[in-house]
Protein backbone atom coordinates (compact mmCIF):
# COMPACT_ATOMS: atom_id res chain seq x y z
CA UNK A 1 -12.56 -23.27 12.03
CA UNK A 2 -15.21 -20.51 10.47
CA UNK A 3 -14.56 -18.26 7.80
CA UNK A 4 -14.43 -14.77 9.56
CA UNK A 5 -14.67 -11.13 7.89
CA UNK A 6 -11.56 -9.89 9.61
CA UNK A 7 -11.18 -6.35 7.54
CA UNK A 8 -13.83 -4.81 4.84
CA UNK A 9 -13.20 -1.50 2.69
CA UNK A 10 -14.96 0.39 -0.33
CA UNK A 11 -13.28 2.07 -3.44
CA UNK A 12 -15.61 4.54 -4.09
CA UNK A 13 -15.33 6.83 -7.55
CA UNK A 14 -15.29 10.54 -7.22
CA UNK A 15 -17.70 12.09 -9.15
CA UNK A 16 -21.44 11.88 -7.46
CA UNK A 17 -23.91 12.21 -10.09
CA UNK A 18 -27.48 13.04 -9.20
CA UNK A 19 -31.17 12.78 -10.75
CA UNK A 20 -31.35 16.19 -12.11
CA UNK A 21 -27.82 16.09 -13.74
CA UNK A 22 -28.40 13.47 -15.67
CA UNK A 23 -32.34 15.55 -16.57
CA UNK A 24 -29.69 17.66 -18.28
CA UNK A 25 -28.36 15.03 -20.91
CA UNK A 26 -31.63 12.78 -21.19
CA UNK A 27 -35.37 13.40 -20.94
CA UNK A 28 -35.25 12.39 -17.43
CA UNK A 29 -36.40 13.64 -13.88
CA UNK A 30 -35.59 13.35 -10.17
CA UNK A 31 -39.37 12.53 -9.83
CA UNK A 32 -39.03 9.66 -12.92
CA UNK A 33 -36.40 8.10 -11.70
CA UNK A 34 -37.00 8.24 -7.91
CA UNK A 35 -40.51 6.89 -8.42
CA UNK A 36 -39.12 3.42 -10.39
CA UNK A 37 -36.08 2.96 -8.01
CA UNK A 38 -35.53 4.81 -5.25
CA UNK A 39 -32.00 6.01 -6.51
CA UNK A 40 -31.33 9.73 -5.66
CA UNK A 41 -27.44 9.68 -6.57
CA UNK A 42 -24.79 7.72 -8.10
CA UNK A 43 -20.76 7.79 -8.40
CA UNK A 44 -19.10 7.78 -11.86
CA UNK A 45 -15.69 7.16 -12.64
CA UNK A 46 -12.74 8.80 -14.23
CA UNK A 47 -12.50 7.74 -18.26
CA UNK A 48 -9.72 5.20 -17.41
CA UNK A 49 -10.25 4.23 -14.52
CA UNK A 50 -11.38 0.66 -14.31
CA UNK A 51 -13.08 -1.83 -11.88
CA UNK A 52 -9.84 -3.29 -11.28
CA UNK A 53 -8.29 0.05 -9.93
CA UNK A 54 -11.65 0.21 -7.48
CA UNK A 55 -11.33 -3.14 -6.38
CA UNK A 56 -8.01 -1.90 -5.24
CA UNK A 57 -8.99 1.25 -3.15
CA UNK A 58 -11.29 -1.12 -1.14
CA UNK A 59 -9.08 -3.98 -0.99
CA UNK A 60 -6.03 -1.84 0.28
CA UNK A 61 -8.85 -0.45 2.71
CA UNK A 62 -9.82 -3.93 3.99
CA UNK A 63 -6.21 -5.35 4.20
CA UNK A 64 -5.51 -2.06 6.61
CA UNK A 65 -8.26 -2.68 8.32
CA UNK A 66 -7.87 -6.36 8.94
CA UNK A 67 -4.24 -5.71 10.63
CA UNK A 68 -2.59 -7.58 7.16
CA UNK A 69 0.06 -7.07 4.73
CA UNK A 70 0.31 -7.58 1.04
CA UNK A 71 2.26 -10.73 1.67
CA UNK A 72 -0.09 -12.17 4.42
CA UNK A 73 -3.08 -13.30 1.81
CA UNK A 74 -3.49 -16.48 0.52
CA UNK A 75 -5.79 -16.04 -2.52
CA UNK A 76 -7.92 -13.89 -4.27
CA UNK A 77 -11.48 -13.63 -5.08
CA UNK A 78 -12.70 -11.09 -7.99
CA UNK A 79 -16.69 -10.96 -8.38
CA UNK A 80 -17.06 -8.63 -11.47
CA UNK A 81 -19.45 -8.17 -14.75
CA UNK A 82 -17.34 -5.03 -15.73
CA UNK A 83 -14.06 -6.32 -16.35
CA UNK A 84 -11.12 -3.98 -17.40
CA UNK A 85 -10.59 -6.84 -20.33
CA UNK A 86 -12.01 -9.56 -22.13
CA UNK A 87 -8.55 -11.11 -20.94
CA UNK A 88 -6.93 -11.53 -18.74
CA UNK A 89 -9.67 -10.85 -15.84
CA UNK A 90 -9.40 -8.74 -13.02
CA UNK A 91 -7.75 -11.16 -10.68
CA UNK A 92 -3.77 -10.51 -11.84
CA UNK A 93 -4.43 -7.08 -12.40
CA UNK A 94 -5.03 -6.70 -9.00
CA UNK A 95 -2.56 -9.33 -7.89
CA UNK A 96 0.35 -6.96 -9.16
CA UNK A 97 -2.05 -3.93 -8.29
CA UNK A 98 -1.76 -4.95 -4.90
CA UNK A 99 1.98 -6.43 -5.16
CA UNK A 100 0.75 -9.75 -3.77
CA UNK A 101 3.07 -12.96 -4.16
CA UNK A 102 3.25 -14.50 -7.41
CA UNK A 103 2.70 -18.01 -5.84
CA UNK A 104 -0.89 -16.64 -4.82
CA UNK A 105 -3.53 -17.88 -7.07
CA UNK A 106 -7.02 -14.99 -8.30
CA UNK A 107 -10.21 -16.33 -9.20
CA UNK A 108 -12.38 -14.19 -10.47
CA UNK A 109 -16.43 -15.02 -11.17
CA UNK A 110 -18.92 -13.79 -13.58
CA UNK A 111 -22.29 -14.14 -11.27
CA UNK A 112 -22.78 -10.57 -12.19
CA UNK A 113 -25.35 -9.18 -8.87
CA UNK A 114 -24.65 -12.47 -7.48
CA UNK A 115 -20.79 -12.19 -7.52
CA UNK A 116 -20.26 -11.59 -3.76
CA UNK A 117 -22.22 -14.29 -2.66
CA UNK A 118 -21.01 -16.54 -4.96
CA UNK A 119 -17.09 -15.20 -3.56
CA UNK A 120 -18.39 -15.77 -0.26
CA UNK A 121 -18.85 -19.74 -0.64
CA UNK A 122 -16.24 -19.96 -2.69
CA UNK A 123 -13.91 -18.62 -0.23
CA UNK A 124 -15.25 -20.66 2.55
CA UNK A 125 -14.59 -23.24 0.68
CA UNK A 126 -10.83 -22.63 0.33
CA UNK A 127 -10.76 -22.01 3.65
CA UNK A 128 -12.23 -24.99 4.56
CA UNK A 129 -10.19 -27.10 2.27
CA UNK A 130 -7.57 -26.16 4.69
CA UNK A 131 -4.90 -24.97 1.71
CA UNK A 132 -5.90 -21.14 2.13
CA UNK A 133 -6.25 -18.94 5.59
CA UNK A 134 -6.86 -15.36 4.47
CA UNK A 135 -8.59 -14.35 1.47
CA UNK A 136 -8.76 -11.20 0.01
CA UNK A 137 -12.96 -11.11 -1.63
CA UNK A 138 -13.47 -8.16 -3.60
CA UNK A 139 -16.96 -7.09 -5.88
CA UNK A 140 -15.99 -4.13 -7.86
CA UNK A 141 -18.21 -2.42 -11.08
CA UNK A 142 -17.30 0.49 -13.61
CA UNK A 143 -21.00 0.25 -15.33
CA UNK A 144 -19.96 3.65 -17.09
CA UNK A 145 -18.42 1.34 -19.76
CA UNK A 146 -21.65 0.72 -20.98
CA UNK A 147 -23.28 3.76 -21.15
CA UNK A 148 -23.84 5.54 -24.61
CA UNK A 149 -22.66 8.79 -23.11
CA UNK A 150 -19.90 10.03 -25.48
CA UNK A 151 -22.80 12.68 -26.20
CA UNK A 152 -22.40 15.08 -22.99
CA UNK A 153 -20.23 12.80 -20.76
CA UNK A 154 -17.73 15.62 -20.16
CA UNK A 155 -21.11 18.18 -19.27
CA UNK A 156 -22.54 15.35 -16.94
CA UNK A 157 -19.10 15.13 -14.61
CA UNK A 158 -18.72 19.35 -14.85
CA UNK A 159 -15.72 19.35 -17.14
CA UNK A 160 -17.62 21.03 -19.84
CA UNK A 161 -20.23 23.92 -19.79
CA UNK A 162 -21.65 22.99 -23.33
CA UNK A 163 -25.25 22.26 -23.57
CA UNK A 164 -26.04 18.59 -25.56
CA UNK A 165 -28.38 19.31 -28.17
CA UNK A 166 -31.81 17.99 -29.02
CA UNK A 167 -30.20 14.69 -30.92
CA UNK A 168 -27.69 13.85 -28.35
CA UNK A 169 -30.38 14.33 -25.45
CA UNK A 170 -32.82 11.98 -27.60
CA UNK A 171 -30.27 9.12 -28.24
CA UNK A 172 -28.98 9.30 -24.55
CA UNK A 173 -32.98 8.68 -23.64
CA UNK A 174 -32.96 5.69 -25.61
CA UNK A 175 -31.17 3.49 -22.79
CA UNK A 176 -32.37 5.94 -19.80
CA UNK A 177 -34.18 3.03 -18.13
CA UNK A 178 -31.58 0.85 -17.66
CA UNK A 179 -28.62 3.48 -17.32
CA UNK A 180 -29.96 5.72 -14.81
CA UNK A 181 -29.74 2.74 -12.58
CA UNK A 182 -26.41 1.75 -12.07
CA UNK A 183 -23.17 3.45 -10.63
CA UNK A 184 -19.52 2.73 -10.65
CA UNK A 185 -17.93 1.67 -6.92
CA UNK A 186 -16.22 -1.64 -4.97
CA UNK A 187 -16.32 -3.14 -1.89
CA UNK A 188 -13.98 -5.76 -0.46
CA UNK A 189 -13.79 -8.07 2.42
CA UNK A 190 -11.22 -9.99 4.08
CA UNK A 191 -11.94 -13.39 5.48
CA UNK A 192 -9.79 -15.15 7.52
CA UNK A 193 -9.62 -18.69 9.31
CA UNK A 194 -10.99 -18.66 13.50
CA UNK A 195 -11.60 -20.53 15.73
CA UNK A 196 -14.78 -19.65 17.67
CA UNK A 197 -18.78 -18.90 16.87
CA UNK A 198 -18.34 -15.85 14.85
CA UNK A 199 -18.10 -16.76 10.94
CA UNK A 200 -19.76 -18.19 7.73
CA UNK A 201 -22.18 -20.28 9.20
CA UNK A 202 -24.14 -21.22 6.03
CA UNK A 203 -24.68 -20.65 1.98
CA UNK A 204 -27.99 -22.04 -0.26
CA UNK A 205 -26.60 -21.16 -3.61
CA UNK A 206 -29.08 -21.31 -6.93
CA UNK A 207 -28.93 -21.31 -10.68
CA UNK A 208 -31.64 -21.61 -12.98
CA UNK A 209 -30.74 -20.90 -16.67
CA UNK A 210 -34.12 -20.83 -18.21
CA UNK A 211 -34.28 -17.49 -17.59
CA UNK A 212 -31.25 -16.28 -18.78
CA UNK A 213 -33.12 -13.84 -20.85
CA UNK A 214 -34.43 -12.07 -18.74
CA UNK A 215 -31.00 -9.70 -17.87
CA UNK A 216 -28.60 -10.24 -20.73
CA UNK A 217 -26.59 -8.32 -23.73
CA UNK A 218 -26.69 -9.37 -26.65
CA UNK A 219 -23.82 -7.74 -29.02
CA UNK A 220 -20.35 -8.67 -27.97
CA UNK A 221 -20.91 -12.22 -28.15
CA UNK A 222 -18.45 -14.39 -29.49
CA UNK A 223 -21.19 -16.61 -31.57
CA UNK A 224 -20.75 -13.47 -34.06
CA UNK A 225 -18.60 -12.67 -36.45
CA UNK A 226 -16.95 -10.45 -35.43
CA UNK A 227 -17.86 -10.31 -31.80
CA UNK A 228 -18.82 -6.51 -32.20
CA UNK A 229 -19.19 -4.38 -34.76
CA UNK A 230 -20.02 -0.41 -34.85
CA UNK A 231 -23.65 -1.00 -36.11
CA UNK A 232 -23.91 -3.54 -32.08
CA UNK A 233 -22.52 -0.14 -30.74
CA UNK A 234 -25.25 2.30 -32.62
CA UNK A 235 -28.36 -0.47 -32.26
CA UNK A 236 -27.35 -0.05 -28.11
CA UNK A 237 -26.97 -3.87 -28.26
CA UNK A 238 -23.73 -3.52 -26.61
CA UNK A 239 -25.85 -2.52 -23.40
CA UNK A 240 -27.45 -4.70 -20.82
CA UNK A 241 -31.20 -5.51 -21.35
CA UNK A 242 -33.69 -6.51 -19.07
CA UNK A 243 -37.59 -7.86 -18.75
CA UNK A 244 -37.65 -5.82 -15.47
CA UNK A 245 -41.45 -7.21 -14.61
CA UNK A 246 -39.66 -10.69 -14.22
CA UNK A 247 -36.76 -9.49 -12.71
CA UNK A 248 -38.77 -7.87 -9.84
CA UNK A 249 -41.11 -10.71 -9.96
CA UNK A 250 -38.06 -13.07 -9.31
CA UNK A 251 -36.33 -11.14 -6.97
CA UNK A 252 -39.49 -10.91 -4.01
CA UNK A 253 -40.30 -14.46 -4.09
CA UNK A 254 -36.35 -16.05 -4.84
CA UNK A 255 -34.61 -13.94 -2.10
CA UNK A 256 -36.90 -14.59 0.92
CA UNK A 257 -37.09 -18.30 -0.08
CA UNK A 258 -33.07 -18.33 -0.14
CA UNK A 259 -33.34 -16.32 3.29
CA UNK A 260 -35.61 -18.66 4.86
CA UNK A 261 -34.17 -22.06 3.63
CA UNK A 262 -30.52 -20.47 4.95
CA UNK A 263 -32.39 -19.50 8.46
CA UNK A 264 -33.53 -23.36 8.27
CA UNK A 265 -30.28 -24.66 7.67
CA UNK A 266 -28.71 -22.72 10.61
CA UNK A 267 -31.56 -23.64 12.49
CA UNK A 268 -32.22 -20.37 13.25
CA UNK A 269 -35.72 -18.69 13.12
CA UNK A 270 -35.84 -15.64 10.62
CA UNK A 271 -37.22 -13.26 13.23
CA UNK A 272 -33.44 -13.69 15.46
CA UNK A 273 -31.84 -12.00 12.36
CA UNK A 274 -30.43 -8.69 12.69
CA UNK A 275 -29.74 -6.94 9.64
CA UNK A 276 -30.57 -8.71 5.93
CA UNK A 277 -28.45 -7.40 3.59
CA UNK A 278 -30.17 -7.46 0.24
CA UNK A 279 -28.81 -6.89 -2.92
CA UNK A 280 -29.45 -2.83 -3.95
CA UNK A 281 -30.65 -3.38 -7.21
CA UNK A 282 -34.50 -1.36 -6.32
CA UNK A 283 -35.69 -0.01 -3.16
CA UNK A 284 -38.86 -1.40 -4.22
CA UNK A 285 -37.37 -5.24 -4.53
CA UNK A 286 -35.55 -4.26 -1.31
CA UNK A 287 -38.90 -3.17 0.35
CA UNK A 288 -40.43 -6.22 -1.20
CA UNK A 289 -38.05 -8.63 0.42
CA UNK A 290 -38.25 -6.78 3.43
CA UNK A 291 -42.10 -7.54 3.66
CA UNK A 292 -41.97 -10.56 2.48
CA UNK A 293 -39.86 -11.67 5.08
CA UNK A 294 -42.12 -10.21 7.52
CA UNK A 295 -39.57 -8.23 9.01
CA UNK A 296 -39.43 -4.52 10.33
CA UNK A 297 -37.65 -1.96 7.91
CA UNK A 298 -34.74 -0.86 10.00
CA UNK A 299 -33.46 -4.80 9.82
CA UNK A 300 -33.41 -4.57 5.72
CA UNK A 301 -30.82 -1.30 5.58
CA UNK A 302 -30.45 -0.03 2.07
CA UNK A 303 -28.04 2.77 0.75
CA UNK A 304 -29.15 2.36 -3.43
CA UNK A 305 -29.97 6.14 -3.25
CA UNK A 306 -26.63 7.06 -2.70
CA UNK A 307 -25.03 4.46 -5.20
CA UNK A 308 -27.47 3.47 -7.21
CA UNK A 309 -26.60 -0.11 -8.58
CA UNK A 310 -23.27 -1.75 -8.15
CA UNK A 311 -23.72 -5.20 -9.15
CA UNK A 312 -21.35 -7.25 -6.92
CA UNK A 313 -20.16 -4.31 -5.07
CA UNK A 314 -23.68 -4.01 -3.29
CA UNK A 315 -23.13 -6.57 -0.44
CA UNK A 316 -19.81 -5.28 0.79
CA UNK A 317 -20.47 -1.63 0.15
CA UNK A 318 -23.32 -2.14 2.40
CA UNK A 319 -21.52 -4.93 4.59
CA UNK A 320 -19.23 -2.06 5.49
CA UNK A 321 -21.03 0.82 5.83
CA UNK A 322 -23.24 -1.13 8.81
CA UNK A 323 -20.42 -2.46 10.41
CA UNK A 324 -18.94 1.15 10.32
CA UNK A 325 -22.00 2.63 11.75
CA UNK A 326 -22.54 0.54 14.64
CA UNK A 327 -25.81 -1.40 13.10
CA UNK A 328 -23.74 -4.54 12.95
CA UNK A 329 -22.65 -5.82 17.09
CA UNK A 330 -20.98 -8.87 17.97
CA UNK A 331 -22.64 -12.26 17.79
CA UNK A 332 -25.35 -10.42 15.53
CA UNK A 333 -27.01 -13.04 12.81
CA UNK A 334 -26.70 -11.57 9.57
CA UNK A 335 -28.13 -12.80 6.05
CA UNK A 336 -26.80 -11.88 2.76
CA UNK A 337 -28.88 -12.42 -0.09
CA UNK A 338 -28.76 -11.40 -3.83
CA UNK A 339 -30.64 -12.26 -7.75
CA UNK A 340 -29.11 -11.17 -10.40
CA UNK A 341 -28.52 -12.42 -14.21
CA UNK A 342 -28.36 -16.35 -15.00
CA UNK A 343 -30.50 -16.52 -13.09
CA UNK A 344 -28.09 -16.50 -9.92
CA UNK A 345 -29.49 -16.18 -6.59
CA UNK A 346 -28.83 -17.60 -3.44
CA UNK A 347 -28.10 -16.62 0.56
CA UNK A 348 -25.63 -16.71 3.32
CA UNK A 349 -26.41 -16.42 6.85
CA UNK A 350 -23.17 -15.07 9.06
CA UNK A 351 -22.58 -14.22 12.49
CA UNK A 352 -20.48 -10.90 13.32
């Protein structure tokens, strides 16, 4: 028995947010940010909407699309770093989103950029243990949460005409170059148990903690007293930080090394891949892998200037949108691969 994507879907928020509207609340440009990351456009949530309530327009999607009913899953997989709550995590919510069975049990992982592939072994893994046939994965982010943009946020989505002044634009600067990279959306899959040669075929999952300073936050941590405080909010240590030279350093070597030592594991030379699915966290990380790799561009797809970053919700977001297309065929070798905070990195090799 392989674990087999039967149905995928994306939750996807409505309001698409490009370069030059966000110029228009922070000293910013189409040309700045293009230039760094390749992003040309982004979605934003509604205020109040949450990552659970995206996780649940894609999972709905992929349970329609896999032939199944609310009542035909076995478990549930959340990958998330933007949780509606501290507690409980996003797993019940969408369990009684969804109106699953209470005798279902949600797991729900904190590999941040990572998540998915993390969800993908770990559902395998249920699957294999024989307990669990159909599991609903879903990697969902609202990274709005974060953002410092109280000042302007109703000019940015077009529900207000007022201009931010000179002090709002100048604070909202102050975190432009981690902000302008990340959007809100969710993907989901649903994997089932087959019979046959299509399926998971193999994982190489890492961790490597030394450099868990190189992507972290540090306000809202519960080694303070209290946990946060308004002068966290107003120092911006209540958003995400990141040495981005290491990150990109780590991400061009660590990816391609996953990729290859999956490809070796399958037995199955890199070249006879079809698509690699890389984690949309830069075009120029993508591009790097992509090189790296030695592969031609058109089998490393990207879509981060549409959506910008979505932290777990990369991998299926993309997964989908090939499979939709017609870039994914049957008996196609596909690798995942992802590096985000913890460091957590890893890849999965799959055949559609």
């Amino acid at each position: 028995m392989r674990s087999v994507i039967t149905g995928t879907g994306i939750g996807l928020p409505p309001h698409v947010i490009t370069n030059e509207a966000l110029g228009g609340i922070m000293d910013t440009s189409d040309q700045w940010i293009r230039t760094r990351s390749g992003i040309q456009e982004r979605r934003y949530a509604e205020p109040g909407q949450g990552s659970t309530d995206l996780g649940a327009i894609a999972a709905r999607a992929a349970m329609a699309d896999a032939g199944l009913a609310p009542g035909d899953l076995d478990a549930v997989v959340f990958a998330t770093m933007t949780p509606d709550h501290v507690l409980p995590g996003n797993g019940p919510l969408l369990q009684a989103a969804l109106g699953l069975r209470t005798d279902l049990p949600t797991f729900d992982l904190r590999q941040q950029c990572s998540g998915f592939l993390y969800g993908l072994e770990l559902a395998d893994l249920l699957i294999q243990s024989g307990r669990y046939r159909r599991v609903l994965l879903v990697g969902a982010e609202l990274h709005t949460g974060f953002m410092p943009w109280h000042l302007g946020w109703d000019t940015l989505i077009g529900r207000s005409t007022r201009e931010v002044t000179e002090a709002e634009k100048a604070e909202n600067t102050l975190s432009r170059d981690r902000t302008v990279l990340f959007g809100d959306g969710a993907g989901a899959v649903v994997i089932e148990a087959k019979e046959g040669e299509a399926g998971l075929l193999q994982t190489r999952l890492f961790t490597d903690g030394t450099g868990a300073g190189v992507l972290t936050m540090h306000g809202a941590s519960f080694k303070r007293r209290p946990f946060v405080t308004p002068e966290q909010i107003q120092a911006g240590e209540t958003i995400p930080v990141m040495s981005g030279k290491e990150v990109f350093r780590s991400a061009v070597s660590l990816m391609p090394q996953a990729v290859r030592e999956v490809c070796a594991l399958g037995k199955v030379p890199v070249e006879d891949l079809g698509l690699v699915l890389v984690h949309q966290a830069n075009l120029r990380i993508i591009e790097g892998v992509q090189k790296a790799l030695g592969l031609p561009p058109e089998k490393v797809p990207h879509n981060i200037e549409r959506y910008g970053n979505t932290t777990a919700a990369t991998l299926p977001i993309l997964f989908h949108e090939c499979l939709k297309d017609g870039r994914i065929r049957p008996g196609m070798l596909i690798a995942f691969t992802a590096l985000g905070s913890g460091l957590h990195w890893g890849a999965a090799l799959y055949r559609a």
